[in-house]
Protein backbone atom coordinates (compact mmCIF):
# COMPACT_ATOMS: atom_id res chain seq x y z
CA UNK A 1 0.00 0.00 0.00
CA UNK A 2 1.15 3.64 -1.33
CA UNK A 3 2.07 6.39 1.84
CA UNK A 4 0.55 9.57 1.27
CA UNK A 5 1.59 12.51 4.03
CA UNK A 6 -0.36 14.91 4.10
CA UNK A 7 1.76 18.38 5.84
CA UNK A 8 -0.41 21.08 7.15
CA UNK A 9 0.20 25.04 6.87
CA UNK A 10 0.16 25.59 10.31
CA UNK A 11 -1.18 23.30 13.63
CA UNK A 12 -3.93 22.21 13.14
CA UNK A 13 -4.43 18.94 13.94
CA UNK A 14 -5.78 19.82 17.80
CA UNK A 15 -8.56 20.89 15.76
CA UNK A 16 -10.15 17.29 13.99
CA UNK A 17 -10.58 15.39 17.17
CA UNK A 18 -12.84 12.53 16.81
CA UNK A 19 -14.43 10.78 13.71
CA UNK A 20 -14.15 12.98 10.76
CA UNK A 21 -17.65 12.97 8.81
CA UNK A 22 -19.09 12.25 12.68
CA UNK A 23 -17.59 14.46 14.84
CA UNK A 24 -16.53 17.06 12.64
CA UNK A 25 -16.76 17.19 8.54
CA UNK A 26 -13.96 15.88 6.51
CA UNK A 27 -13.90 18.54 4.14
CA UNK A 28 -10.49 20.12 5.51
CA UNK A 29 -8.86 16.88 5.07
CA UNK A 30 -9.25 17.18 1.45
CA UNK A 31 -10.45 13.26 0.93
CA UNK A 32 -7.66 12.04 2.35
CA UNK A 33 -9.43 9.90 4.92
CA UNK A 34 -10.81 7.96 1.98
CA UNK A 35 -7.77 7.49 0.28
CA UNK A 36 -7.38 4.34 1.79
CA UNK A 37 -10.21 2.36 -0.41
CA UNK A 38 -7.92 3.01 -3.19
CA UNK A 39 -4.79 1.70 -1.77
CA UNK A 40 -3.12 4.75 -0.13
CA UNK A 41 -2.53 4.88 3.43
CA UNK A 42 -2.63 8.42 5.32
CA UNK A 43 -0.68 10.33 8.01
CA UNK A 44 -0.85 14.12 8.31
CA UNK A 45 2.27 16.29 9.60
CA UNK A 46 2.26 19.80 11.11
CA UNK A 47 4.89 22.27 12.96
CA UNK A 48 3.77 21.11 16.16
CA UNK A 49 5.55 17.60 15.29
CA UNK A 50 8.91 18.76 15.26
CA UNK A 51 8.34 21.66 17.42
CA UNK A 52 6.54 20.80 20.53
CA UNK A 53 7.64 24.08 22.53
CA UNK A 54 5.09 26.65 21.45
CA UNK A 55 7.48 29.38 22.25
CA UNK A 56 10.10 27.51 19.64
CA UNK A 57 7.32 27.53 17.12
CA UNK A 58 6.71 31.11 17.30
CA UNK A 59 10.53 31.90 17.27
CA UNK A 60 11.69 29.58 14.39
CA UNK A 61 10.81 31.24 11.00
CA UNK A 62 7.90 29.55 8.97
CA UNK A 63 10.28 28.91 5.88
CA UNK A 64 12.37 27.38 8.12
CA UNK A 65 10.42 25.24 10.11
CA UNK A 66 8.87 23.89 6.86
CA UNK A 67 12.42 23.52 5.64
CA UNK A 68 12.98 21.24 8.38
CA UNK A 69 9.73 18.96 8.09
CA UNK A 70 11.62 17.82 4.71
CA UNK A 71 13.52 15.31 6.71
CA UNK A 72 9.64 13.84 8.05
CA UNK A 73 8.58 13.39 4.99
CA UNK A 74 11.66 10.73 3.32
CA UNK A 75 9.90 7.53 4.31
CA UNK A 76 6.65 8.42 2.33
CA UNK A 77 5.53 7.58 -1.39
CA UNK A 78 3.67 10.90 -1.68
CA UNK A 79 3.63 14.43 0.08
CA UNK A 80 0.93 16.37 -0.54
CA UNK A 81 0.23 19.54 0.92
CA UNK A 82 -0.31 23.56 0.38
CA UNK A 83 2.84 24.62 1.98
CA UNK A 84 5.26 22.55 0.42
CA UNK A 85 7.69 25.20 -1.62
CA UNK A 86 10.22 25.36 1.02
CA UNK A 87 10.54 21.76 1.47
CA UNK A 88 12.21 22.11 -2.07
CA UNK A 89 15.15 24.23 -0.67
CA UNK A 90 16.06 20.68 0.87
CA UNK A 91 15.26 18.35 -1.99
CA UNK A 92 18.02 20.13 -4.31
CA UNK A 93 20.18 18.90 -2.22
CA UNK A 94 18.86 15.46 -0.87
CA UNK A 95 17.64 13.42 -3.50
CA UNK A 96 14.40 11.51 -2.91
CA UNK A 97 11.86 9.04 -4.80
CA UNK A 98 9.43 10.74 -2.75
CA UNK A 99 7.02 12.60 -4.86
CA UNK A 100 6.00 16.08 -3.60
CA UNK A 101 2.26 17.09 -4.84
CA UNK A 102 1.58 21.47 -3.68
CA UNK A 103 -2.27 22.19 -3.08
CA UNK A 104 -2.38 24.75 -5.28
CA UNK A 105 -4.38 27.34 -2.35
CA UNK A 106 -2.48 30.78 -3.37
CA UNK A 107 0.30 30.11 -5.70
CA UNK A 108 -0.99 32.33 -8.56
CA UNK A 109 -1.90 35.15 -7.01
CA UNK A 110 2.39 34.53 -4.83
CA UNK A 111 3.19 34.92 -8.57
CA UNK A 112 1.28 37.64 -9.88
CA UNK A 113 2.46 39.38 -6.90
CA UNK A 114 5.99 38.91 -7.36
CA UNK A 115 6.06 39.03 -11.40
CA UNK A 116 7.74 42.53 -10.73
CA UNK A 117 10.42 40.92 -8.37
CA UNK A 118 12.35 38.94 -10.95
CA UNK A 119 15.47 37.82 -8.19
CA UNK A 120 12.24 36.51 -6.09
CA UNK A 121 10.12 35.17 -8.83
CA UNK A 122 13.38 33.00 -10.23
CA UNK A 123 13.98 32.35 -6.58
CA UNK A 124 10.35 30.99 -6.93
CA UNK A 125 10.52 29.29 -10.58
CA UNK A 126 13.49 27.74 -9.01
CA UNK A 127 11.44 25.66 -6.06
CA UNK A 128 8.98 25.05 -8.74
CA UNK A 129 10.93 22.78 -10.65
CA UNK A 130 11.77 20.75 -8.13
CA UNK A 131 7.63 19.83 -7.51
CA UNK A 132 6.66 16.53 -8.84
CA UNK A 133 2.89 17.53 -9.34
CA UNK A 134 0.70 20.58 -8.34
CA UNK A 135 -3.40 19.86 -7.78
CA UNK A 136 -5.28 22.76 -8.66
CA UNK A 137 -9.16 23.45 -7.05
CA UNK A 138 -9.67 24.99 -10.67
CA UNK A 139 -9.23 24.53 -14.39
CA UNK A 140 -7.88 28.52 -14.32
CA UNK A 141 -5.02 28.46 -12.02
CA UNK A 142 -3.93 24.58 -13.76
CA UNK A 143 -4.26 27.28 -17.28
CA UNK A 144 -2.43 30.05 -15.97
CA UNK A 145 0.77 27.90 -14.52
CA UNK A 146 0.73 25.85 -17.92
CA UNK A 147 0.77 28.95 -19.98
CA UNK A 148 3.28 30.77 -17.91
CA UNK A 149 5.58 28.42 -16.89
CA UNK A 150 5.80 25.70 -19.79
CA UNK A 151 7.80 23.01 -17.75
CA UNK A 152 4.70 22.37 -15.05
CA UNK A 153 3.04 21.20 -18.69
CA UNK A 154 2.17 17.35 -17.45
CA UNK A 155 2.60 18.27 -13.78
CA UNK A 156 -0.76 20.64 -13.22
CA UNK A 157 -3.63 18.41 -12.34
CA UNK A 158 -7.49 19.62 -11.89
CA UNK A 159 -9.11 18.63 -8.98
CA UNK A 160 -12.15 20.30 -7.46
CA UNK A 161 -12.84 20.76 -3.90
CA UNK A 162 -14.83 18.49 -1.83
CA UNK A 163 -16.74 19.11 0.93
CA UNK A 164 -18.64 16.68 3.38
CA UNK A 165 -22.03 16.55 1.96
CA UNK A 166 -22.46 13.12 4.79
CA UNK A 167 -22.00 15.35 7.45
CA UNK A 168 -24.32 18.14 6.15
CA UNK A 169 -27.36 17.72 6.67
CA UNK A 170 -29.41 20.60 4.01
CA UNK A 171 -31.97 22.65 5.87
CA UNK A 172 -34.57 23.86 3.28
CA UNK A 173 -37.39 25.22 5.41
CA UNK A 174 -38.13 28.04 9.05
CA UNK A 175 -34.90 29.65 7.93
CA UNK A 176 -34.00 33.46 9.87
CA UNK A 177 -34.74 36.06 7.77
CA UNK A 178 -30.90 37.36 8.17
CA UNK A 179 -27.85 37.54 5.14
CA UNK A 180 -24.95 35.89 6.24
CA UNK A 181 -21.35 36.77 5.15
CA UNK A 182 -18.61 34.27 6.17
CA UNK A 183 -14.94 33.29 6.11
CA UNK A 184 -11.24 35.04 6.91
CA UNK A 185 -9.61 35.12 3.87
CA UNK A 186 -8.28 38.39 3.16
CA UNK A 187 -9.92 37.94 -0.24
CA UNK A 188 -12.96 38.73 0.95
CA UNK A 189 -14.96 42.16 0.43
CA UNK A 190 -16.83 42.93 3.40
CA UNK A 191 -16.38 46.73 2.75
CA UNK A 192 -19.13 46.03 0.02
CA UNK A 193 -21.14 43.60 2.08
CA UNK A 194 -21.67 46.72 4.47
CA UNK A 195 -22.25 49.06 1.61
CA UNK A 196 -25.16 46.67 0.93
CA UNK A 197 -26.29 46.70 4.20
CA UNK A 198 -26.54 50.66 3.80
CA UNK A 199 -28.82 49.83 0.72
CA UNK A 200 -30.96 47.97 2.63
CA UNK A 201 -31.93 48.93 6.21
CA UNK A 202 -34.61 46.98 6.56
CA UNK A 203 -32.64 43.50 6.42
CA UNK A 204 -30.44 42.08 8.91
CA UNK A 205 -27.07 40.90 7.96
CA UNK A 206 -24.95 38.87 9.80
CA UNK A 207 -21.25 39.02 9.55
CA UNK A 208 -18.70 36.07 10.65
CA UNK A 209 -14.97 37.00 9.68
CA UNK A 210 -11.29 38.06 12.11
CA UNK A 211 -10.91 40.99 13.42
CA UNK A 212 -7.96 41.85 10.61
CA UNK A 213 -10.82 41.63 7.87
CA UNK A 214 -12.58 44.87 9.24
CA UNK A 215 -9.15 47.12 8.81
CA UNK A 216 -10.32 50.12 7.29
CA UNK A 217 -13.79 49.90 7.38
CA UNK A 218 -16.31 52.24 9.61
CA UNK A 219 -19.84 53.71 10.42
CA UNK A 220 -21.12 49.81 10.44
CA UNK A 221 -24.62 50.64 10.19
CA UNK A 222 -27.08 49.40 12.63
CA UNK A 223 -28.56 46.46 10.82
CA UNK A 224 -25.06 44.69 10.93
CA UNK A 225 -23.89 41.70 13.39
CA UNK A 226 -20.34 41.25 13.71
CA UNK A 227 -18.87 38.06 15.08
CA UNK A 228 -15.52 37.48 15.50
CA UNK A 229 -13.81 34.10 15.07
CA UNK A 230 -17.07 32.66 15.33
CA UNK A 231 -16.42 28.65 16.90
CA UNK A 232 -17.17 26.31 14.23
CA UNK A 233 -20.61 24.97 15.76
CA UNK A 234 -21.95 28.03 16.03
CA UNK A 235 -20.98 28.74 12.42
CA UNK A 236 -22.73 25.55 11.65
CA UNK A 237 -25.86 26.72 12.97
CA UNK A 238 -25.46 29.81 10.97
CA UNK A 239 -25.38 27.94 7.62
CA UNK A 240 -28.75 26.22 8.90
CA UNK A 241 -30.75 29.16 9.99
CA UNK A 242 -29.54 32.01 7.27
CA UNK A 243 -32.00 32.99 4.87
CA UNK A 244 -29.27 33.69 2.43
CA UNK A 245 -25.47 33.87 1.73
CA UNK A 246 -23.89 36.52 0.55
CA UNK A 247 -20.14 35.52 -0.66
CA UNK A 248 -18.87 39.02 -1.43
CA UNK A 249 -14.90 39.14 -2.30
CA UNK A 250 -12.54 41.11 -4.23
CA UNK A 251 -11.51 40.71 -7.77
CA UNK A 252 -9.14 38.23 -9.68
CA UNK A 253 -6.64 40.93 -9.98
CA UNK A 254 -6.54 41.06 -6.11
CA UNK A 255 -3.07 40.58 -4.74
CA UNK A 256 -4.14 39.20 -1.42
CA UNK A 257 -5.79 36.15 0.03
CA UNK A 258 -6.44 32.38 -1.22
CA UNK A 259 -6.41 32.87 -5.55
CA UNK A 260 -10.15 31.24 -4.86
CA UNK A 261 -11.42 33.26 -1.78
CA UNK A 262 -14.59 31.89 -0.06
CA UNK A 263 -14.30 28.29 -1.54
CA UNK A 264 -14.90 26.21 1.39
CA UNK A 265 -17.52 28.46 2.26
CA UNK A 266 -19.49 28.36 -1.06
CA UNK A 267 -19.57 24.57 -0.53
CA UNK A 268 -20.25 24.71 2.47
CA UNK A 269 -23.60 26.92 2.09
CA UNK A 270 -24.36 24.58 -0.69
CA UNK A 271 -23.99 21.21 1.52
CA UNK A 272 -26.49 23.01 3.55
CA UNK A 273 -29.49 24.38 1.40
CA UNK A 274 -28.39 27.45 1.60
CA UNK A 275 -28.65 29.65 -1.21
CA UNK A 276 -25.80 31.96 -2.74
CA UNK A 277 -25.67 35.05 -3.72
CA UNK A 278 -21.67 35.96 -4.98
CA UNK A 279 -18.90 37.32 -6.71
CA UNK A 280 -18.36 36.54 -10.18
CA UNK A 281 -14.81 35.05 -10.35
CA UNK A 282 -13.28 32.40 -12.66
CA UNK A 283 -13.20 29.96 -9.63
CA UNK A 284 -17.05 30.89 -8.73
CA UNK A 285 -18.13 30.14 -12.26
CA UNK A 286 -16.34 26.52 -12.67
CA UNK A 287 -18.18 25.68 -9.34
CA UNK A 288 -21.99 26.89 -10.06
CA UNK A 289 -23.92 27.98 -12.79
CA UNK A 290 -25.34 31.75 -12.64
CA UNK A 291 -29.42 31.77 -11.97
CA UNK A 292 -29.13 27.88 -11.42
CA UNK A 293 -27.20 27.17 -8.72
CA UNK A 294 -26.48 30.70 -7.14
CA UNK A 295 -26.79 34.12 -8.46
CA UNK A 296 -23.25 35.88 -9.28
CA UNK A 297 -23.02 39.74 -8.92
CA UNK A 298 -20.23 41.89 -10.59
CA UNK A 299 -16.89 42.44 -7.59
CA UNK A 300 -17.59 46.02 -5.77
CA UNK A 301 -21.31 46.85 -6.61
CA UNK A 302 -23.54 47.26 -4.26
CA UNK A 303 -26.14 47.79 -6.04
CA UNK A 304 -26.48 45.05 -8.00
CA UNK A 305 -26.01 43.05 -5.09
CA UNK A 306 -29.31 44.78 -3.40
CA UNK A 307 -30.97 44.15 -6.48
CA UNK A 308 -29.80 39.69 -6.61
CA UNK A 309 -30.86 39.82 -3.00
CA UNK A 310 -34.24 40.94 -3.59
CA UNK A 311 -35.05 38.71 -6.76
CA UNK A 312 -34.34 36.24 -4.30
CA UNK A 313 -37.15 37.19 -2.10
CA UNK A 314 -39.68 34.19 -2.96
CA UNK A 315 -39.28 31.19 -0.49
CA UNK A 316 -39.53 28.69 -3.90
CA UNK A 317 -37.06 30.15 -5.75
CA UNK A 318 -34.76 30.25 -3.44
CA UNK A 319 -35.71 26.59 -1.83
CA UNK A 320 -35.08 25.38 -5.73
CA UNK A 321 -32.01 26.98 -5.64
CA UNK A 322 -31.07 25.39 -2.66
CA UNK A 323 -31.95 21.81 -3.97
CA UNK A 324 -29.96 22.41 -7.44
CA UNK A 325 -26.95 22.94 -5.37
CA UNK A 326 -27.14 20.59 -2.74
CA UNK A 327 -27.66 18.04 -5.77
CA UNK A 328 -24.39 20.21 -8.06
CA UNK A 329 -22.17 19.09 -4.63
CA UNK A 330 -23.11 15.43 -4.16
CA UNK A 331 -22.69 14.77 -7.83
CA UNK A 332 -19.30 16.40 -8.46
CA UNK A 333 -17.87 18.43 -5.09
CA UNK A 334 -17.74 15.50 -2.45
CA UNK A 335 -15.21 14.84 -0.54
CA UNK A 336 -15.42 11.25 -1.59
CA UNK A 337 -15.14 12.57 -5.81
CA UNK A 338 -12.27 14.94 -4.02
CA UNK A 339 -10.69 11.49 -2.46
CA UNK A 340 -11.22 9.62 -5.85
CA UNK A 341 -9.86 12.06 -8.40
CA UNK A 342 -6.26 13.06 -5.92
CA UNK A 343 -5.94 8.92 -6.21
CA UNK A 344 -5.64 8.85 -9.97
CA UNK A 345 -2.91 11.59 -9.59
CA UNK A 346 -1.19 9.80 -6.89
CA UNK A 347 -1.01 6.64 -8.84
CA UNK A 348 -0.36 8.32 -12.08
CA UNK A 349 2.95 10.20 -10.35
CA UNK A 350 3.95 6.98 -8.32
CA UNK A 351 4.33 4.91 -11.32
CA UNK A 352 5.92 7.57 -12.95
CA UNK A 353 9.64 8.82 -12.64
CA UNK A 354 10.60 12.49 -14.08
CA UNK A 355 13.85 13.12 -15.76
């Protein structure tokens, strides 16, 4: 049976205690807990691992601590992870016939920002060659790394997101007749979710984000919620009582965030039955279908946002809605079609060997 490692971004293992799909959904584990039905054995790795003294954790660089995971990782078929460039400082020098497979979260937009840097870009290119495959949660980022940088040609793969439509239960019906806005990406736009609010006193809007996605913005008008770093259950029961979702983020040109801001969440809200109303980006538009699945709305108008909400306003059309996209994610965006397509790859760059 085939080893795949999974390495976290940061530590967060503390948080998936218990069953995943019972306890908690599996749907940051990116299938990997049902990896094993097609012959791959998990383990995960974060920081915390190799540095079990918080205070070391916070002292030792993040390069550098994933620097030193490298030497975790030898006894492996696969790694697979989102924070695997630095790893690669240590592969150029200690050869391996361990394959290492980057989640492609925010590598485009690392590029875009740095195509003006061209000692850190090369610095960049240079890591990238050492990659032996790079999964991408849509067909645009695998286009844009296959376009720019010919040699990942054969190494990009396409594979959606998956969330845990088991552990979702959809909630059609009695829903609170408040908007929602969710998630801590920096990608996110809540500047315009407020300016919506303005639009329309007479709705409530609830807003779950950090503290650090508020910089800049003031005069939060009365019929606006805040919570901050909202515990996942409660965020739970937020997708099941909203009348609504409103994904707002910022552009494609954006130089900050995840390159597909509000994801997770966007499945998420579909898992549950609850409808969408969002940004058009490349990422939303591979995931749902506008007027079918949720209703897209140009980046930084407010207006037309007011007016999606309120076409919206019929219980049917949104419960109809709801049920196209709770059927969209258990046909193609499960974490089980997530667990199922990352398998192929595996066994496609396990039997392989690149010059």
């Amino acid at each position: 049976m085939k080893s795949v490692l999974f390495i976290f971004a940061g530590d967060r293992k503390s948080k998936f205690r218990g069953v995943p799909g019972v306890d908690f959904p599996d749907t940051a584990l990116y299938g990997l807990n049902h990896l094993v039905q097609y012959g791959f054995a998990t383990a995960a790795l974060e920081p915390a691992d190799v540095f079990a003294s918080e205070r070391l954790r916070r002292w030792v660089p993040y390069r550098l601590k994933h620097f030193i995971l490298f030497f975790k990782t030898l006894r492996h078929d696969i790694v697979f992870g989102p924070s695997l460039l630095y790893l690669m400082l240590a592969k150029k020098v200690w050869k391996t016939r361990t394959k290492f497979v980057l989640l492609n979260i925010e590598l485009t937009r690392m590029l875009n920002a740095n195509k003006n840097n061209r000692v850190k870009l090369r610095f960049i290119v240079w890591l990238l060659k050492e990659l032996d495959g790079i999964v991408c949660l849509t067909q645009f980022q695998k286009k844009y790394l296959e376009e720019t940088f010919p040699f990942l040609r054969g190494k990009c793969f396409f594979v959606p997101l998956g969330v845990d439509v088991k552990y979702y239960l959809p909630t059609y019906e009695n829903r609170s007749a408040y908007l929602l806005s969710a998630g801590r990406d920096m990608g996110r736009d809540y500047a315009t979710v407020i300016d919506t609010a303005r639009r329309m006193p007479e709705r409530e809007f609830h807003i779950v984000c950090s503290q650090r996605n508020l910089k800049g913005i003031h005069d939060v008008p009365p019929n606006v919620r805040i919570f901050i770093d909202l515990p996942f259950a409660e965020l739970h029961k937020k997708y099941q009582e909203a009348e609504l979702l409103l994904l707002l983020t910022h552009n494609d040109s954006f130089q900050g965030g995840a390159d597909c801001s509000g994801q997770t969440v966007l499945l998420d809200a579909m898992a549950n039955g609850l409808p969408v109303v969002a940004s058009r980006k490349k990422y939303v538009e591979e995931y749902v279908t506008d007027g079918k699945e949720a209703v897209l709305v140009d980046c930084y108008d407010p207006a037309k946002a007011r007016i999606a909400i309120e076409s919206l306003r019929a219980v049917d059309l949104r419960k109809e809605m709801a049920l196209r996209a709770r059927t969209r994610v258990e046909r193609e965006f499960s974490t089980e079609k997530m667990a199922e397509r990352l398998a192929t790859v595996f066994t496609r760059l396990s039997e392989h060997n690149y010059g």
